[in-house]
N, C-alpha and C. Protein backbone atom coordinates (compact mmCIF):
# COMPACT_ATOMS: atom_id res chain seq x y z
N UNK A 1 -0.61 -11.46 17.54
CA UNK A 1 0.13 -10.46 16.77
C UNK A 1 -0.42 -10.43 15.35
N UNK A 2 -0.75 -9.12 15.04
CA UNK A 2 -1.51 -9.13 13.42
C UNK A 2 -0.08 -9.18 12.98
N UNK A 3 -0.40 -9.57 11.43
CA UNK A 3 0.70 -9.79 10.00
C UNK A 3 0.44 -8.42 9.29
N UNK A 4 1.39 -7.51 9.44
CA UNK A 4 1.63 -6.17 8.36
C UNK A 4 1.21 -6.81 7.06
N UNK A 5 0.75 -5.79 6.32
CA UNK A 5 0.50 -5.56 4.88
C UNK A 5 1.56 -5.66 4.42
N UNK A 6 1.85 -6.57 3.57
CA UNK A 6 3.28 -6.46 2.28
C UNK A 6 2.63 -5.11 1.36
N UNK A 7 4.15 -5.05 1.35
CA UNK A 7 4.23 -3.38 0.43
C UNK A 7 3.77 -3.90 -0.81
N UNK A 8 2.91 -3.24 -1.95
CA UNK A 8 2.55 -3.56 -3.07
C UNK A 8 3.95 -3.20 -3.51
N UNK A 9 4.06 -3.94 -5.23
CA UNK A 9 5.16 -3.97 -5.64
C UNK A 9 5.49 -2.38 -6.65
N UNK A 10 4.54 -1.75 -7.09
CA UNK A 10 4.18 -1.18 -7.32
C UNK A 10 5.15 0.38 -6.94
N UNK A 11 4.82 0.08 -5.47
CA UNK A 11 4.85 1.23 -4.37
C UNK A 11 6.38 1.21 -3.72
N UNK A 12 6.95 -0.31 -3.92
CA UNK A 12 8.24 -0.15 -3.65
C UNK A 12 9.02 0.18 -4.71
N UNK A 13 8.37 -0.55 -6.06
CA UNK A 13 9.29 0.44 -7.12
C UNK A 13 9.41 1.84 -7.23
N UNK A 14 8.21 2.07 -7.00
CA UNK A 14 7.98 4.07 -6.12
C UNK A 14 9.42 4.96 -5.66
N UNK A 15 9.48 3.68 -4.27
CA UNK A 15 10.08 4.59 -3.82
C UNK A 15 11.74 4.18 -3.84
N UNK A 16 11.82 2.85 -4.38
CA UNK A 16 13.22 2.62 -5.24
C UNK A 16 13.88 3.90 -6.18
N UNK A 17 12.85 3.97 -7.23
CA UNK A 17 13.02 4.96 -7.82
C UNK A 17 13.69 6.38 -7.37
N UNK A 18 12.54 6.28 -6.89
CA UNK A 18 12.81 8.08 -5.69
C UNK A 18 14.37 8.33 -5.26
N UNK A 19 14.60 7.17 -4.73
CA UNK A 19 15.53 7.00 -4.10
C UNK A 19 17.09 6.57 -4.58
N UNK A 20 16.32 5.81 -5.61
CA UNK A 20 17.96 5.48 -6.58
C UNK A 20 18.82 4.03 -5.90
N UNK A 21 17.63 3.55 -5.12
CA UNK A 21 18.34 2.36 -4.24
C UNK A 21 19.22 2.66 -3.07
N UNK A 22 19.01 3.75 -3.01
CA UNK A 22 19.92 4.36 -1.88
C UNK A 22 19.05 4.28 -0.45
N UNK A 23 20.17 4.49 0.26
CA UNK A 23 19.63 4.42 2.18
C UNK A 23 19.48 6.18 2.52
N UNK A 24 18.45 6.14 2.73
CA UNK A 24 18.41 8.30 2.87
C UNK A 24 19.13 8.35 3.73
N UNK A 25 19.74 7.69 4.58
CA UNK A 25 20.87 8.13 5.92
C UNK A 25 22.43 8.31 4.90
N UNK A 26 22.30 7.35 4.16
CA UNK A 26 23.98 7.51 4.09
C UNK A 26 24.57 7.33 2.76
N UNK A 27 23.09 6.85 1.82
CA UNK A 27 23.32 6.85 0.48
C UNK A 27 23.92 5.56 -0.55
N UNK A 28 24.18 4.23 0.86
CA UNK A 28 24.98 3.42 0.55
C UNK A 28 23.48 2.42 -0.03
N UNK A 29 23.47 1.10 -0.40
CA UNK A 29 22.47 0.04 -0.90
C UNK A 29 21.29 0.31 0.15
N UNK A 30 19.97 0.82 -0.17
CA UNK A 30 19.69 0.39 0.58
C UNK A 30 18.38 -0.98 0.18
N UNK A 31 18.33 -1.45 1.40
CA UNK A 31 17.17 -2.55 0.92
C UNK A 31 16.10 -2.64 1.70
N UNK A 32 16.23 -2.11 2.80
CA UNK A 32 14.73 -1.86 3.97
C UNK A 32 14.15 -1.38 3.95
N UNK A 33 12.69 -1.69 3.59
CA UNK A 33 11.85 -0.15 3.59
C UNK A 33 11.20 0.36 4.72
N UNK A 34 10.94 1.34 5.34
CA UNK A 34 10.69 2.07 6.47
C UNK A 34 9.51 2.86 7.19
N UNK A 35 9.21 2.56 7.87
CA UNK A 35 7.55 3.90 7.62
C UNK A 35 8.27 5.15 8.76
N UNK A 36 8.07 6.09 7.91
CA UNK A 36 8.40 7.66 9.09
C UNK A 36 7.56 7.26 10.27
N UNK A 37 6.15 7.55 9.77
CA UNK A 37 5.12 7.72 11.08
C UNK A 37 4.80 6.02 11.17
N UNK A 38 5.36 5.97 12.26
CA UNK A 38 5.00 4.25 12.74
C UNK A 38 3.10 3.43 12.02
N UNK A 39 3.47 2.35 12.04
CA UNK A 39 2.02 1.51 11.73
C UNK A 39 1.20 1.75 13.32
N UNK A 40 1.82 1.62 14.55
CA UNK A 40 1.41 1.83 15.34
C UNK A 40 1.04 3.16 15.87
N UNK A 41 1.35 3.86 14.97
CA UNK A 41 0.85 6.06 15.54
C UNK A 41 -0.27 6.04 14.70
N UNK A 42 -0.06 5.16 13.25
CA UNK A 42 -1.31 5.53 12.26
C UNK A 42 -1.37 4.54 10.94
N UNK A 43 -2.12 3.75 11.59
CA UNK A 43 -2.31 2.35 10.16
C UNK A 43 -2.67 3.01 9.23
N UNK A 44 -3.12 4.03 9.16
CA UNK A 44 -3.95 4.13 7.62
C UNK A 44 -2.77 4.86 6.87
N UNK A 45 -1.53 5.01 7.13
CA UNK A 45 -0.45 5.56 6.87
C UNK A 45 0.20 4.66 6.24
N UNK A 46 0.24 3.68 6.16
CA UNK A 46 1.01 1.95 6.33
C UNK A 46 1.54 2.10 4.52
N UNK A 47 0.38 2.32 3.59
CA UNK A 47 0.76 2.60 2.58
C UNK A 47 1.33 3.69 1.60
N UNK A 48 1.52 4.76 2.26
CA UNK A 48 1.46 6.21 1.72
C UNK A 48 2.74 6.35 1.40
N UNK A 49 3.77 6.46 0.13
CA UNK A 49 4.44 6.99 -0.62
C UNK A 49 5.43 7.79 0.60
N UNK A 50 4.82 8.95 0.86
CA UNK A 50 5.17 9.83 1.59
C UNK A 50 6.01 9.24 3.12
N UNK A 51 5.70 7.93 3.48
CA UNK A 51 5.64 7.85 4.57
C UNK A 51 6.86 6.61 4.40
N UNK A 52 7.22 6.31 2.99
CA UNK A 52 8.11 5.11 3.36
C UNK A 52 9.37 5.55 2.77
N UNK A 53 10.32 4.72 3.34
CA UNK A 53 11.38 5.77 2.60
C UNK A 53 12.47 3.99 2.68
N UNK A 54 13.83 4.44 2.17
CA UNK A 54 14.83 3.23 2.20
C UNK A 54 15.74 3.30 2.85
N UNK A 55 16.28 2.11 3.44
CA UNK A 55 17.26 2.11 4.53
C UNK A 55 18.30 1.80 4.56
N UNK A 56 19.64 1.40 4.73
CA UNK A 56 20.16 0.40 4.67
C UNK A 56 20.29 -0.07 6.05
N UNK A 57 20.88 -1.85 5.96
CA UNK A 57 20.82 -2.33 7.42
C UNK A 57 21.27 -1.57 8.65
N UNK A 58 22.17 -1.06 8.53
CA UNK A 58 22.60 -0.45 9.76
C UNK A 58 21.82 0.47 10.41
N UNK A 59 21.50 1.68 9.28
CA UNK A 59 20.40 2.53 9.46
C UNK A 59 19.18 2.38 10.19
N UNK A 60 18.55 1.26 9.54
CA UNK A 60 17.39 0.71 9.93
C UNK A 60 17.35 0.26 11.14
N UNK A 61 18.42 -0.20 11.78
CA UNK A 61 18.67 -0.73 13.01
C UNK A 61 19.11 0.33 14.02
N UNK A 62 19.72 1.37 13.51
CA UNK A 62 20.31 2.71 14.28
C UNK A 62 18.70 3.42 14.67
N UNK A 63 18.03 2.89 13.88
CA UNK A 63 16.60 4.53 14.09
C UNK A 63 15.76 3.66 15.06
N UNK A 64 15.32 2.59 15.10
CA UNK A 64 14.76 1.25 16.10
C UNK A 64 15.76 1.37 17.04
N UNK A 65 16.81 1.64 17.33
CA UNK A 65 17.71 1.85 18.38
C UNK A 65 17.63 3.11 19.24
N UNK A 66 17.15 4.56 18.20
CA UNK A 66 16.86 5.40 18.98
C UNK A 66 17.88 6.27 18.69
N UNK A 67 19.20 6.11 17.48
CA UNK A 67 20.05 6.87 17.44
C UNK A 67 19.77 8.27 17.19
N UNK A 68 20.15 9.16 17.50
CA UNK A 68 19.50 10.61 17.86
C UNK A 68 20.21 11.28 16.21
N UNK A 69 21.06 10.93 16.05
CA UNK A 69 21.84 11.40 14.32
C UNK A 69 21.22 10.62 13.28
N UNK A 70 20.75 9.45 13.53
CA UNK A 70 19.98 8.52 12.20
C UNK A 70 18.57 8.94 12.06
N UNK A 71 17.93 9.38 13.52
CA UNK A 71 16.41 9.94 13.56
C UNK A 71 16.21 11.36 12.60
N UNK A 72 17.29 12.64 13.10
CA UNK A 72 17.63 13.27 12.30
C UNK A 72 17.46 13.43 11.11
N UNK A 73 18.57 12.25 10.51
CA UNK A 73 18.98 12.49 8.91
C UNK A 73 17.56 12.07 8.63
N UNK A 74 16.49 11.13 9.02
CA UNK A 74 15.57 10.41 8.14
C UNK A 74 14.78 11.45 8.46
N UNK A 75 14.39 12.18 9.52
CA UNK A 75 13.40 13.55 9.56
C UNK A 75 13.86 14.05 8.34
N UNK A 76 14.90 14.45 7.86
CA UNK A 76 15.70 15.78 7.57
C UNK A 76 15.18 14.91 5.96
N UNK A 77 15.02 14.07 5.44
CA UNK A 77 14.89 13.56 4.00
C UNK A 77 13.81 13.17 4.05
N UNK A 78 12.96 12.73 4.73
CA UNK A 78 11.19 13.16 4.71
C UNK A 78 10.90 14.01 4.39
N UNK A 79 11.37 15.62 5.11
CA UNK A 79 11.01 16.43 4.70
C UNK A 79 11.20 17.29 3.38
N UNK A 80 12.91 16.62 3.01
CA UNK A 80 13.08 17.12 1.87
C UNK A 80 12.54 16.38 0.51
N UNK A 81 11.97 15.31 0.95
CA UNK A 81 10.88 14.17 -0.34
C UNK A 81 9.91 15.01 -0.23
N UNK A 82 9.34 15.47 0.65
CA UNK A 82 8.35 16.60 0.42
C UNK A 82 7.66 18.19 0.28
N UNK A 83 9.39 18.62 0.67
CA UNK A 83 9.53 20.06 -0.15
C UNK A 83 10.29 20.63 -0.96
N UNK A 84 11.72 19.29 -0.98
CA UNK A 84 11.98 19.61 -2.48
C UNK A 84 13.09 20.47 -1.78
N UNK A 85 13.25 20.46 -0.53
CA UNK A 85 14.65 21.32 0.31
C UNK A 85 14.54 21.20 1.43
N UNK A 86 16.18 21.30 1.49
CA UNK A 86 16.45 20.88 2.69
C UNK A 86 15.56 21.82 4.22
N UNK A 87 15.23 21.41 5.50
CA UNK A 87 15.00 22.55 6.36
C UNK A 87 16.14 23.57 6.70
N UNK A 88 15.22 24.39 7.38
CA UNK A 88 16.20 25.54 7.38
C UNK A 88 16.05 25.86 8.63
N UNK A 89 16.66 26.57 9.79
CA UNK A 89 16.30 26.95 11.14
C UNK A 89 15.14 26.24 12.14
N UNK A 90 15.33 24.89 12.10
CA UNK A 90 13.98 24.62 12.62
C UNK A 90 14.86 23.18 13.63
N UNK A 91 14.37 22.73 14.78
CA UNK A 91 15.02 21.50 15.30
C UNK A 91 14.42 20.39 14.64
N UNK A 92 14.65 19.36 15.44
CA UNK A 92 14.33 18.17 15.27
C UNK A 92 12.56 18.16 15.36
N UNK A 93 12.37 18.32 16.62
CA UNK A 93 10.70 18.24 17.40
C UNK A 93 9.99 19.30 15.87
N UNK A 94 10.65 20.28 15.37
CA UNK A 94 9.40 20.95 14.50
C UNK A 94 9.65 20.35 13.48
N UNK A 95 10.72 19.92 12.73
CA UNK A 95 10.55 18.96 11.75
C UNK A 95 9.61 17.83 11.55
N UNK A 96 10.08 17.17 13.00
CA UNK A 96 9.13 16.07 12.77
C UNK A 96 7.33 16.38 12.72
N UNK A 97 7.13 17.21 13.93
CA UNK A 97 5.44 17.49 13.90
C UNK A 97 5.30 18.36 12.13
N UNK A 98 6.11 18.81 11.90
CA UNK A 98 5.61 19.15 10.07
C UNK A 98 5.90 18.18 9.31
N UNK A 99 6.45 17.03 9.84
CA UNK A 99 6.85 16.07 8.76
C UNK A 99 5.30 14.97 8.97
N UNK A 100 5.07 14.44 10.13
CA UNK A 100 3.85 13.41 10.53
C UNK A 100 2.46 14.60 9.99
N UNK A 101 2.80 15.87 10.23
CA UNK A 101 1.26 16.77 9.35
C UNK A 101 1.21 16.25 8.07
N UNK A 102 2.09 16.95 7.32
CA UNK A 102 1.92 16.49 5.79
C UNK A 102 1.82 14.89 5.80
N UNK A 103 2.25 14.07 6.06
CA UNK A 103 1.70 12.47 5.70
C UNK A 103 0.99 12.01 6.22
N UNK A 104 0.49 12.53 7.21
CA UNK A 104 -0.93 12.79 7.80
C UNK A 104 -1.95 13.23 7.59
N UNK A 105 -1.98 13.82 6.49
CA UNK A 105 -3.18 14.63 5.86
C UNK A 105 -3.74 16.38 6.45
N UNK A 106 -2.42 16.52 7.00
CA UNK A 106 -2.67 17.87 7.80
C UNK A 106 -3.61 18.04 8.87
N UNK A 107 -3.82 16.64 9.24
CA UNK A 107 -4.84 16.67 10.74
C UNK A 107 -4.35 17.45 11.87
């Protein structure tokens, strides 16, 4: 089993900031940090701003669980870290393939 990259400190103050210490699901402490697009869909992602966001415990454990409302909300605040608004008419499945484009490099 390889050892993940520790987050530079740098990059978590990043997205502390961004975030206000908050869990993008629910707004409460959060302290986990997260990657949207898995280390396993795309290592070279592992570090990208775009791609990490904050959790809190429950959260973090609800989206690794598969909860279909926690997957949601964290699509739904990916996308709005990167357009600045909320989506509008679109499901889950097109959120996400526009959410993994943009932190993907639009491949």
């Amino acid at each position: 089993m390889d050892e993940r990259k520790k987050l530079p400190k740098v990059l978590k103050d990043a997205v502390r900031s961004r975030q206000k210490h908050r869990c993008a699901a629910c707004f409460n402490l959060g302290r986990h940090f997260h990657h949207v697009v898995a280390r396993a869909i795309d290592e070279s992602q592992e570090l990208n701003y775009y791609n990490i966001i904050m959790l809190c415990k429950d959260h973090h454990k609800l989206f690794h669980l598969g909860d279909p409302e926690t997957i949601q909300t964290i699509y739904e605040y990916a996308w709005y870290v990167q357009t600045g608004k909320l989506p509008e008419h679109m499901d889950l499945m097109e959120i996400s393939k526009q959410v993994h484009k943009f932190i993907r490099g639009n491949d």
